[in-house]
C-alpha atoms as a PDB file:
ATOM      1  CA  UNK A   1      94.602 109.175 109.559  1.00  0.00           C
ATOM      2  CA  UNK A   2      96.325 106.307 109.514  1.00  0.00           C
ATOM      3  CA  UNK A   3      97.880 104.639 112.733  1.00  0.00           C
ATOM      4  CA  UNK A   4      99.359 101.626 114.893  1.00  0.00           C
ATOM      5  CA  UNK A   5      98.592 102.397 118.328  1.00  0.00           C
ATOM      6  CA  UNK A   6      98.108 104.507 121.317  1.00  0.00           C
ATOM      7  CA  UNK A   7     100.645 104.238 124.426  1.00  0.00           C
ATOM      8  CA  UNK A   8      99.436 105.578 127.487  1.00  0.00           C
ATOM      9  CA  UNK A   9     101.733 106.838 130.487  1.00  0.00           C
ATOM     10  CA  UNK A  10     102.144 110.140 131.892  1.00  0.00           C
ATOM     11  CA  UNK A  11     101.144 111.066 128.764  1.00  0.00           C
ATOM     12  CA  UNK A  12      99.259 110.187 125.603  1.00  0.00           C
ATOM     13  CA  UNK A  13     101.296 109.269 122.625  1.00  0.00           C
ATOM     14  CA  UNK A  14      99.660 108.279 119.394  1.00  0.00           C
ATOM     15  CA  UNK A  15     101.881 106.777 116.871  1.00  0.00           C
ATOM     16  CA  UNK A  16     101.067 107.072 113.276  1.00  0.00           C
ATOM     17  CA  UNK A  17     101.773 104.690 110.394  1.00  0.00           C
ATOM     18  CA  UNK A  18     104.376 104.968 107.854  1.00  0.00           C
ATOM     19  CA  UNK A  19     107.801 107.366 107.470  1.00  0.00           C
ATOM     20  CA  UNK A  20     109.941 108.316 104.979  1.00  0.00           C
ATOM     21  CA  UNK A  21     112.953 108.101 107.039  1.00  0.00           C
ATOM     22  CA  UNK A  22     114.687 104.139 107.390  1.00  0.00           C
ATOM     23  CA  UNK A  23     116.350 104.379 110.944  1.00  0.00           C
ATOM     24  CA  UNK A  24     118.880 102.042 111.822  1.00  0.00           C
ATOM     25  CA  UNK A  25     118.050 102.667 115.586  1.00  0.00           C
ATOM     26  CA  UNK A  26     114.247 102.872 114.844  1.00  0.00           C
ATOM     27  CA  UNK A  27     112.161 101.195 117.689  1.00  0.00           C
ATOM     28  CA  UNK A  28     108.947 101.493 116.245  1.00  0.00           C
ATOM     29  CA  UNK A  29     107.050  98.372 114.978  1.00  0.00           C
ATOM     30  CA  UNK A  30     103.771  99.430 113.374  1.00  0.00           C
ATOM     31  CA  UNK A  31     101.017  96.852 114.343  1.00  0.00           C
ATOM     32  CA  UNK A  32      97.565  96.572 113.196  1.00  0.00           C
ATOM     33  CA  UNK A  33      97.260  99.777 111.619  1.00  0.00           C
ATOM     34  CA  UNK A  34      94.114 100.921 110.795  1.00  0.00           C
ATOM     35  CA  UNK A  35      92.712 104.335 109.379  1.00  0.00           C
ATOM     36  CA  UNK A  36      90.306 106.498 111.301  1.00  0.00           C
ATOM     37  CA  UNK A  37      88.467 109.755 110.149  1.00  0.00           C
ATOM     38  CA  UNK A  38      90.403 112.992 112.237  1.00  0.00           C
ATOM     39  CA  UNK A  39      86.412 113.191 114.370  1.00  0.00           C
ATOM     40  CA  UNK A  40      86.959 109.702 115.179  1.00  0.00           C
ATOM     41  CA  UNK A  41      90.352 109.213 116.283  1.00  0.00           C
ATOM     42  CA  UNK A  42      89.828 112.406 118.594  1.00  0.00           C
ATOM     43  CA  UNK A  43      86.813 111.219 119.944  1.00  0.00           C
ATOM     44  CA  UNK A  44      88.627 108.147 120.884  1.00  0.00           C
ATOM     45  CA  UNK A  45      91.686 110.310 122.298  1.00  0.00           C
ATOM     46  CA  UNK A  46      89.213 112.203 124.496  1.00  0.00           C
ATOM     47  CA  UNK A  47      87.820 108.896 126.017  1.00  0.00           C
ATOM     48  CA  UNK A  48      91.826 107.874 126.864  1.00  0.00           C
ATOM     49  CA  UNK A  49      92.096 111.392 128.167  1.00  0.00           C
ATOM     50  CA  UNK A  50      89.122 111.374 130.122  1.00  0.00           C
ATOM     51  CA  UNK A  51      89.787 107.406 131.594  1.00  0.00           C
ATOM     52  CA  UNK A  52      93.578 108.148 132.488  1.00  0.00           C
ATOM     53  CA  UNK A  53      92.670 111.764 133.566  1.00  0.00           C
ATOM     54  CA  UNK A  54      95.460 112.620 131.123  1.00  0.00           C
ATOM     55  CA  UNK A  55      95.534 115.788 128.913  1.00  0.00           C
ATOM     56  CA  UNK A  56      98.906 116.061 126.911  1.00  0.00           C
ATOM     57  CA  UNK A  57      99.245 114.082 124.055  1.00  0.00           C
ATOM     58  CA  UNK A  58     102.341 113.419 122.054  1.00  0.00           C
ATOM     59  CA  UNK A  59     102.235 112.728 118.131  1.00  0.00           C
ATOM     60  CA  UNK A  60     104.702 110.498 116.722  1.00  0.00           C
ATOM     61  CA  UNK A  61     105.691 107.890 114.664  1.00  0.00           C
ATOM     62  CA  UNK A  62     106.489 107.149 111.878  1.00  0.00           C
ATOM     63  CA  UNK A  63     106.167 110.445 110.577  1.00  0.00           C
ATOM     64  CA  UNK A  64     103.348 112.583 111.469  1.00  0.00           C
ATOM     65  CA  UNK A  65     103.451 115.076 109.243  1.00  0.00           C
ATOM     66  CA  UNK A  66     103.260 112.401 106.491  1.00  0.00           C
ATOM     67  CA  UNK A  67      99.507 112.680 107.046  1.00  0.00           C
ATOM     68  CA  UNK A  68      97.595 114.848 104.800  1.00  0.00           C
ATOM     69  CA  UNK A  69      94.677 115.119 107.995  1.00  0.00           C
ATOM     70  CA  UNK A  70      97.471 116.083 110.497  1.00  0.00           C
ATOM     71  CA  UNK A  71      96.423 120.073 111.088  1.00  0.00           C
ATOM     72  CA  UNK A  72      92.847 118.807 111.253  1.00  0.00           C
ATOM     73  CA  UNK A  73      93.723 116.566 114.182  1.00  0.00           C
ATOM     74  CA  UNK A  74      95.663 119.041 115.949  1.00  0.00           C
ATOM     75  CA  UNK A  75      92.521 121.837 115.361  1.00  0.00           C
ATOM     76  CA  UNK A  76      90.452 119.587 117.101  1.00  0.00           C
ATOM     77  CA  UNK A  77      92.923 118.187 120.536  1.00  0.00           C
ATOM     78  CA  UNK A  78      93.568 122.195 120.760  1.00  0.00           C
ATOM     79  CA  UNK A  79      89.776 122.013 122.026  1.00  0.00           C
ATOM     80  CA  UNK A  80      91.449 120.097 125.914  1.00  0.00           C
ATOM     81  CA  UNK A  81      94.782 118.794 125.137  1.00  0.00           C
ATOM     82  CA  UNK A  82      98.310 120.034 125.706  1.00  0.00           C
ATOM     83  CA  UNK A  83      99.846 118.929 122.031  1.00  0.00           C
ATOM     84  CA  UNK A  84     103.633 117.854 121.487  1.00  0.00           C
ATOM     85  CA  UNK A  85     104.720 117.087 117.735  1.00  0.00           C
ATOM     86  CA  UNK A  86     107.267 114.622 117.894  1.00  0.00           C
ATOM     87  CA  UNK A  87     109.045 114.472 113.854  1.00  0.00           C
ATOM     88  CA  UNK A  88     112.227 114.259 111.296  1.00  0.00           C
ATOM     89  CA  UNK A  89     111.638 117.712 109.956  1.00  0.00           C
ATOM     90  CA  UNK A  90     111.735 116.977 106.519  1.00  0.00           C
ATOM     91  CA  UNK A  91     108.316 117.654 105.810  1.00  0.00           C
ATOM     92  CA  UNK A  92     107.352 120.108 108.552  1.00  0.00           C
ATOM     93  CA  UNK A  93     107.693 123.695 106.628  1.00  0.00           C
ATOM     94  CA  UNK A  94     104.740 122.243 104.385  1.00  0.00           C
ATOM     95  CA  UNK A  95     102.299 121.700 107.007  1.00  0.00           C
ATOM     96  CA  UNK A  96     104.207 124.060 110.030  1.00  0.00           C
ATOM     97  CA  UNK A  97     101.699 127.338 109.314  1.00  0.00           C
ATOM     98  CA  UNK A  98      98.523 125.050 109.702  1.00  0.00           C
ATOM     99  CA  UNK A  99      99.046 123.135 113.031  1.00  0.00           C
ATOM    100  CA  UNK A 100      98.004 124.047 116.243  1.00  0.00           C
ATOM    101  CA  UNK A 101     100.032 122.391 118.656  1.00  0.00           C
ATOM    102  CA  UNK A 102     101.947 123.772 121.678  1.00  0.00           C
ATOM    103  CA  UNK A 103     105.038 122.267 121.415  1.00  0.00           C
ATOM    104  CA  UNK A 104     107.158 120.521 118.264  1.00  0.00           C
ATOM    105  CA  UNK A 105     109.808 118.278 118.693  1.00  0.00           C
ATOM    106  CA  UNK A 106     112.536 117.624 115.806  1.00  0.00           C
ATOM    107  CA  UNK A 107     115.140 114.635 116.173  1.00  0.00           C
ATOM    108  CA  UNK A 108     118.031 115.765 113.764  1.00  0.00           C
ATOM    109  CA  UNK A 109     119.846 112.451 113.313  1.00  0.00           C
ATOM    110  CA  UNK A 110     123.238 114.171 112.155  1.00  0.00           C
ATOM    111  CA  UNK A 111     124.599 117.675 111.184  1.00  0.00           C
ATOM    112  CA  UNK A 112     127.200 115.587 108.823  1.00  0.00           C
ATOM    113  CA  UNK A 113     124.769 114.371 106.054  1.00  0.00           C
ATOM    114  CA  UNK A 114     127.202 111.432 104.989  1.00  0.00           C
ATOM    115  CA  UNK A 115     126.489 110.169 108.823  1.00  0.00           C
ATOM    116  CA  UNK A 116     122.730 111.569 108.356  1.00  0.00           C
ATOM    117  CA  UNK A 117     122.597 109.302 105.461  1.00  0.00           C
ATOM    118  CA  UNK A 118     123.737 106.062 106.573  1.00  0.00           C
ATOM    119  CA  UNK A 119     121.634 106.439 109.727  1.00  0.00           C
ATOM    120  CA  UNK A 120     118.532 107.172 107.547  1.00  0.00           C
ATOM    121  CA  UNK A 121     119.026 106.656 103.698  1.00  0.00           C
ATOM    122  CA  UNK A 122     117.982 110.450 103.409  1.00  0.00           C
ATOM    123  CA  UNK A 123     119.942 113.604 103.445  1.00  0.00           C
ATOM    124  CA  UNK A 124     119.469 116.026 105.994  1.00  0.00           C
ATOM    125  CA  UNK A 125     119.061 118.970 103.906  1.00  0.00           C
ATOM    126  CA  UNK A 126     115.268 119.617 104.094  1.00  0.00           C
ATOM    127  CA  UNK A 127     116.218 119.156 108.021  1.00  0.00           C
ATOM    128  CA  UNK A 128     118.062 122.099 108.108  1.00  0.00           C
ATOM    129  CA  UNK A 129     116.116 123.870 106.689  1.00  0.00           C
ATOM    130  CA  UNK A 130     112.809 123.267 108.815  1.00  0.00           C
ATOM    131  CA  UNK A 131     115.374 124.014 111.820  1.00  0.00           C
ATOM    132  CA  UNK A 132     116.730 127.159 110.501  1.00  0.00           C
ATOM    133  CA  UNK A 133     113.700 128.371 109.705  1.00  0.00           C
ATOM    134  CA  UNK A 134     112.505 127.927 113.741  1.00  0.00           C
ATOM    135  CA  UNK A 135     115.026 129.679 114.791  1.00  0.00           C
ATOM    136  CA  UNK A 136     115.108 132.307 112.603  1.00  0.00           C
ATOM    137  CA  UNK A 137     111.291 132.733 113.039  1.00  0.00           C
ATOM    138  CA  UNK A 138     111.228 131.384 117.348  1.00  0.00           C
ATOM    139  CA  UNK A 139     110.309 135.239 118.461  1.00  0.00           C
ATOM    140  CA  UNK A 140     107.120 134.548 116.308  1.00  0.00           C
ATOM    141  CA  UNK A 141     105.901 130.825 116.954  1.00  0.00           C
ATOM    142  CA  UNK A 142     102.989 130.146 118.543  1.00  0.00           C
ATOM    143  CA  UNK A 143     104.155 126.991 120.014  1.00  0.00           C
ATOM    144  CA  UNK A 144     107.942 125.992 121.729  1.00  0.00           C
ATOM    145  CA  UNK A 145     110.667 124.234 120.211  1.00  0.00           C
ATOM    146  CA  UNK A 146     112.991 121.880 121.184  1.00  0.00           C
ATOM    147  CA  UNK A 147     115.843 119.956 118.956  1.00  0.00           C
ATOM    148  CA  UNK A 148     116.801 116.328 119.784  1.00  0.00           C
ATOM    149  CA  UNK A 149     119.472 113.928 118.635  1.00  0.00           C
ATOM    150  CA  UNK A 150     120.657 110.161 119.890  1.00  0.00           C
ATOM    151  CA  UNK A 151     123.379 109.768 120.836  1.00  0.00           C
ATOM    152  CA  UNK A 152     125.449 106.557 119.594  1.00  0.00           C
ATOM    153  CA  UNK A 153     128.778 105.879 120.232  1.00  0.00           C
ATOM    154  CA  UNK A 154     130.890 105.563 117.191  1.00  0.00           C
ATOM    155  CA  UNK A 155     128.874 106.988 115.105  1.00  0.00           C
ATOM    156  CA  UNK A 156     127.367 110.331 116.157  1.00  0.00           C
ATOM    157  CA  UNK A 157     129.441 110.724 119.678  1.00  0.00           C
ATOM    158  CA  UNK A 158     130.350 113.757 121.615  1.00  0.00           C
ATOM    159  CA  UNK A 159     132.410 115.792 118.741  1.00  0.00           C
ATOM    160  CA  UNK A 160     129.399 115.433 116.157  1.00  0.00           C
ATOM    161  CA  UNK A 161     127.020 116.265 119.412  1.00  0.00           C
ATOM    162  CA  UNK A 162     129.069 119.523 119.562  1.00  0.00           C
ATOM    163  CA  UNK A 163     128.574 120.663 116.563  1.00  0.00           C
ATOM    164  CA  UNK A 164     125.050 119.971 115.941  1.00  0.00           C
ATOM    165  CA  UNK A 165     125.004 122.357 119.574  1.00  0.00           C
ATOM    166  CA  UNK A 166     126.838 124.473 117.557  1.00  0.00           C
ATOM    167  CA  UNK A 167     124.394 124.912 114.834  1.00  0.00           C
ATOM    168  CA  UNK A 168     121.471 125.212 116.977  1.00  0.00           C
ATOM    169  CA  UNK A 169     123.699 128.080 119.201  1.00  0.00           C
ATOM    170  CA  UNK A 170     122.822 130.532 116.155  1.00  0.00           C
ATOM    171  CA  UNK A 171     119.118 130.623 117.753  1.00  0.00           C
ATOM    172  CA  UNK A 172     119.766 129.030 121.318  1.00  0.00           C
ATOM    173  CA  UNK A 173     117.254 126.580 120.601  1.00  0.00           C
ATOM    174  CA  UNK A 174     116.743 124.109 123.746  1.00  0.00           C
ATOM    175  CA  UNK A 175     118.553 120.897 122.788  1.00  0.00           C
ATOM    176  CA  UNK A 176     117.588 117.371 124.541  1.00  0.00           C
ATOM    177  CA  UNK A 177     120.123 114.525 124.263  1.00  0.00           C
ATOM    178  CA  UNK A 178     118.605 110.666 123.887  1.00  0.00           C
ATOM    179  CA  UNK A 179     121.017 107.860 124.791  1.00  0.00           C
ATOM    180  CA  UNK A 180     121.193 105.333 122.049  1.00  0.00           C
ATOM    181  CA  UNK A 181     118.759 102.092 123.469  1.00  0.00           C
ATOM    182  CA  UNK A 182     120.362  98.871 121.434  1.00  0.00           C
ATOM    183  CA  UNK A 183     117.708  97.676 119.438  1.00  0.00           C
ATOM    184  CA  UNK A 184     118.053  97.181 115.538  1.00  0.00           C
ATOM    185  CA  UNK A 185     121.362  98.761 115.450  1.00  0.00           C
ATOM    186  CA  UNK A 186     124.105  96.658 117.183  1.00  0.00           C
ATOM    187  CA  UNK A 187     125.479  99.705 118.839  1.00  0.00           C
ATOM    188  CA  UNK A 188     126.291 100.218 122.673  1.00  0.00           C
ATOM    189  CA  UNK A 189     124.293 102.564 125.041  1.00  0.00           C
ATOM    190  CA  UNK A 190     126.851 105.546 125.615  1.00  0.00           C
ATOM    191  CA  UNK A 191     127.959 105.494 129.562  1.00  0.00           C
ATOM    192  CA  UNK A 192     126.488 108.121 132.105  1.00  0.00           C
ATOM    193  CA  UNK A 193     130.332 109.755 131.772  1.00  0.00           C
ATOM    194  CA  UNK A 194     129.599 109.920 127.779  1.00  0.00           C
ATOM    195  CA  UNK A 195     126.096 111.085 128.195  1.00  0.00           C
ATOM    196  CA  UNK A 196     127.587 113.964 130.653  1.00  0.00           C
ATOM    197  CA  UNK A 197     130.297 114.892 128.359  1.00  0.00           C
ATOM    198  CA  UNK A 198     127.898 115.455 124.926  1.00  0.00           C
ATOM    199  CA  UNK A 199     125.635 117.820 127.465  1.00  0.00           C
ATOM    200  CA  UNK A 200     128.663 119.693 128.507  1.00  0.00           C
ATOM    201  CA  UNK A 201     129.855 120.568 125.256  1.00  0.00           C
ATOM    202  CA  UNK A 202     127.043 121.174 123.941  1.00  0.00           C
ATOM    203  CA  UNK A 203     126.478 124.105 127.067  1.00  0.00           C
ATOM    204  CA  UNK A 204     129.312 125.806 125.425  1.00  0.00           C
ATOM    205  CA  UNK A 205     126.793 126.550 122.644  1.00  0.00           C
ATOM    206  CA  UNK A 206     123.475 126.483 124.477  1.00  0.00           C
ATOM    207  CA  UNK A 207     121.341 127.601 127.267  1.00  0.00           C
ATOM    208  CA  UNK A 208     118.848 125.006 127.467  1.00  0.00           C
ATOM    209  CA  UNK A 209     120.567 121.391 127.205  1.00  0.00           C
ATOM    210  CA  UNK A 210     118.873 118.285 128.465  1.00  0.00           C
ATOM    211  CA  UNK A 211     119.592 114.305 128.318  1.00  0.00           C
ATOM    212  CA  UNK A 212     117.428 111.373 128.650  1.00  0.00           C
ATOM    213  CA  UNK A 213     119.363 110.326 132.645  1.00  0.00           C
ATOM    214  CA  UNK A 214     117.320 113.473 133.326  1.00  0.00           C
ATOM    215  CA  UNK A 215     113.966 112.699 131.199  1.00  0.00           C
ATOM    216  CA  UNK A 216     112.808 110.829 128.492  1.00  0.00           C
ATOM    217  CA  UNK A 217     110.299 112.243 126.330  1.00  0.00           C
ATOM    218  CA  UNK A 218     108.693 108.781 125.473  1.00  0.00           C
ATOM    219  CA  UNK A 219     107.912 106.724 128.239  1.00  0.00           C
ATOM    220  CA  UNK A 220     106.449 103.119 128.311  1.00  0.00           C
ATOM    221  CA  UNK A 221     103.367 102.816 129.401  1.00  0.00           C
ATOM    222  CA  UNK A 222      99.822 100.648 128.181  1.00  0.00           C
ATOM    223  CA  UNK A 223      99.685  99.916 124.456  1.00  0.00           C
ATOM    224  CA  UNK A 224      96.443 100.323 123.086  1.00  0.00           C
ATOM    225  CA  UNK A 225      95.156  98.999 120.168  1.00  0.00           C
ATOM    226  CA  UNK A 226      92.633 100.588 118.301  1.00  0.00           C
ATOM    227  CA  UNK A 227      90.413  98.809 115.043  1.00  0.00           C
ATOM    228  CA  UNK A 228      87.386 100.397 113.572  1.00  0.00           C
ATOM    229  CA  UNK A 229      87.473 103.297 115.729  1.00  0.00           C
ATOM    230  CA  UNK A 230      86.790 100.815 118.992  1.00  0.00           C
ATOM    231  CA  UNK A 231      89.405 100.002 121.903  1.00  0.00           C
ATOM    232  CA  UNK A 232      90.608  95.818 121.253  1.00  0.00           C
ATOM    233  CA  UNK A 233      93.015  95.274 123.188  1.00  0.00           C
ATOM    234  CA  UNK A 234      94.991  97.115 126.602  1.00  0.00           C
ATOM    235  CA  UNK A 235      98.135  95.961 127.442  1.00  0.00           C
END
C-alpha cells in the first residue's frame, strides 16, 4: 500500500497516496510517500496503537479504496482496531463486499453534478450509486454508515445542503455537516448561524444530523512519517 503519513490524535488516521478526485478545497498534501507490504504497515499501526494506547483507526486520503491491498489491510486491523473508512464513493461498490471495517464514511461533494463537477472534475454518478446502494442494503451491513458534505458558502450552501438531506431521507442515513476551512479554495468559512441553518433543514429530512461546531471527524494531532517500514520523523 502506498501512503504519506500517519496522524495521531484521539485517533489513528492513516492517509494513503493518490485519488482520483481533484478537490478544490482538498487539504491533503501527500509527503514522502512510500509503499509498504499490508503485514508491514499493520505491524507498524499496532506499535502507534500500542505507544498512544489508541485503538480506532481512520483510513483516508487520497482515496483509499484506490488501493488494490485495501480489504487485506482492513482483515488484518479487524484483529484490535475499531476501523473507520473515510472515501468519495466512487469506487467503493468494487471493493464494499471484501472490507472489514466497522464504520464507512462517504463525503458526497454535491447532489447537483454540474456543482459536483467543478468542485472535483468528476461526476457524481458512481456516488450515487455507492450511496443508494447503502441505504437500500443498511438493514444488512455489517458496519455503520454515515454521509458527509462541506459546506461552502456560495457554492454548495444551505438550499443544496437540503437537498442532498433530502436524498439521503429515502434511507435516513446519519448525515454530518463539515464547515468549509479556507485553504486552496478562496472561499469563506460559513458562520455558526449558516452552519445551524444547513443542520436544521436538513432535520426536516433526517434523524441523525451532525456538524463539525459539534465534532470533527479529523482532528490534528502528531504527523508521522513513515520510510521503509521504520518511524523517521514525529512531529
Amino acid at each position: 500500500m502506498r501512503i504519506s503519513h500517519i496522524s495521531v490524535s484521539d485517533k489513528i488516521t492513516l492517509l494513503v497516496y493518490g485519488c482520483n478526485f481533484k478537490c478544490k478545497y482538498c487539504f491533503f498534501k501527500p509527503q514522502d510517500c512510500t509503499s509498504l507490504t499490508t503485514k508491514g504497515l499493520y505491524d507498524i499501526l499496532s506499535k502507534i496503537g500500542r505507544v498512544y494506547n489508541l485503538s480506532s483507526i481512520i483510513i483516508a486520503g487520497g482515496e483509499p479504496t484506490l488501493q488494490d491491498d485495501l480489504p487485506d489491510l482492513t482483515k488484518l486491523l479487524d484483529r484490535n482496531f475499531y476501523s473507520i473508512l473515510s472515501t468519495n464513493g466512487s469506487y467503493l461498490l468494487e471493493k464494499i463486499d471484501k472490507l472489514k471495517v466497522n464504520e464507512v464514511h462517504v463525503n458526497l461533494k454535491a447532489l447537483d453534478d454540474k456543482k459536483h463537477k467543478i468542485l472535483t472534475s468528476q461526476s457524481n454518478k458512481r456516488v450515487l450509486e455507492a450511496i443508494e446502494y447503502l441505504g437500500e442494503n443498511k438493514g444488512d451491513l455489517n458496519f455503520k454508515v454515515e454521509i458527509s458534505t462541506v459546506l461552502i458558502p456560495g457554492i454548495i450552501g444551505v438550499s443544496e445542503i437540503g437537498k442532498i438531506a433530502k436524498f439521503l431521507g429515502r434511507w435516513d442515513l446519519p448525515y454530518h455537516i463539515i464547515a468549509h476551512v479556507p485553504s486552496r479554495l478562496n472561499m469563506p468559512r460559513p458562520s455558526k448561524g449558516i452552519i445551524e441553518a444547513a443542520k436544521n433543514i436538513s432535520k426536516k429530512y433526517l434523524s441523525h444530523v451532525s456538524t463539525s461546531l459539534e465534532s470533527r471527524r479529523h482532528r490534528k494531532g502528531k504527523k508521522i512519517l513513515i520510510q521503509k517500514s521504520l518511524i523517521i520523523k514525529v512531529h
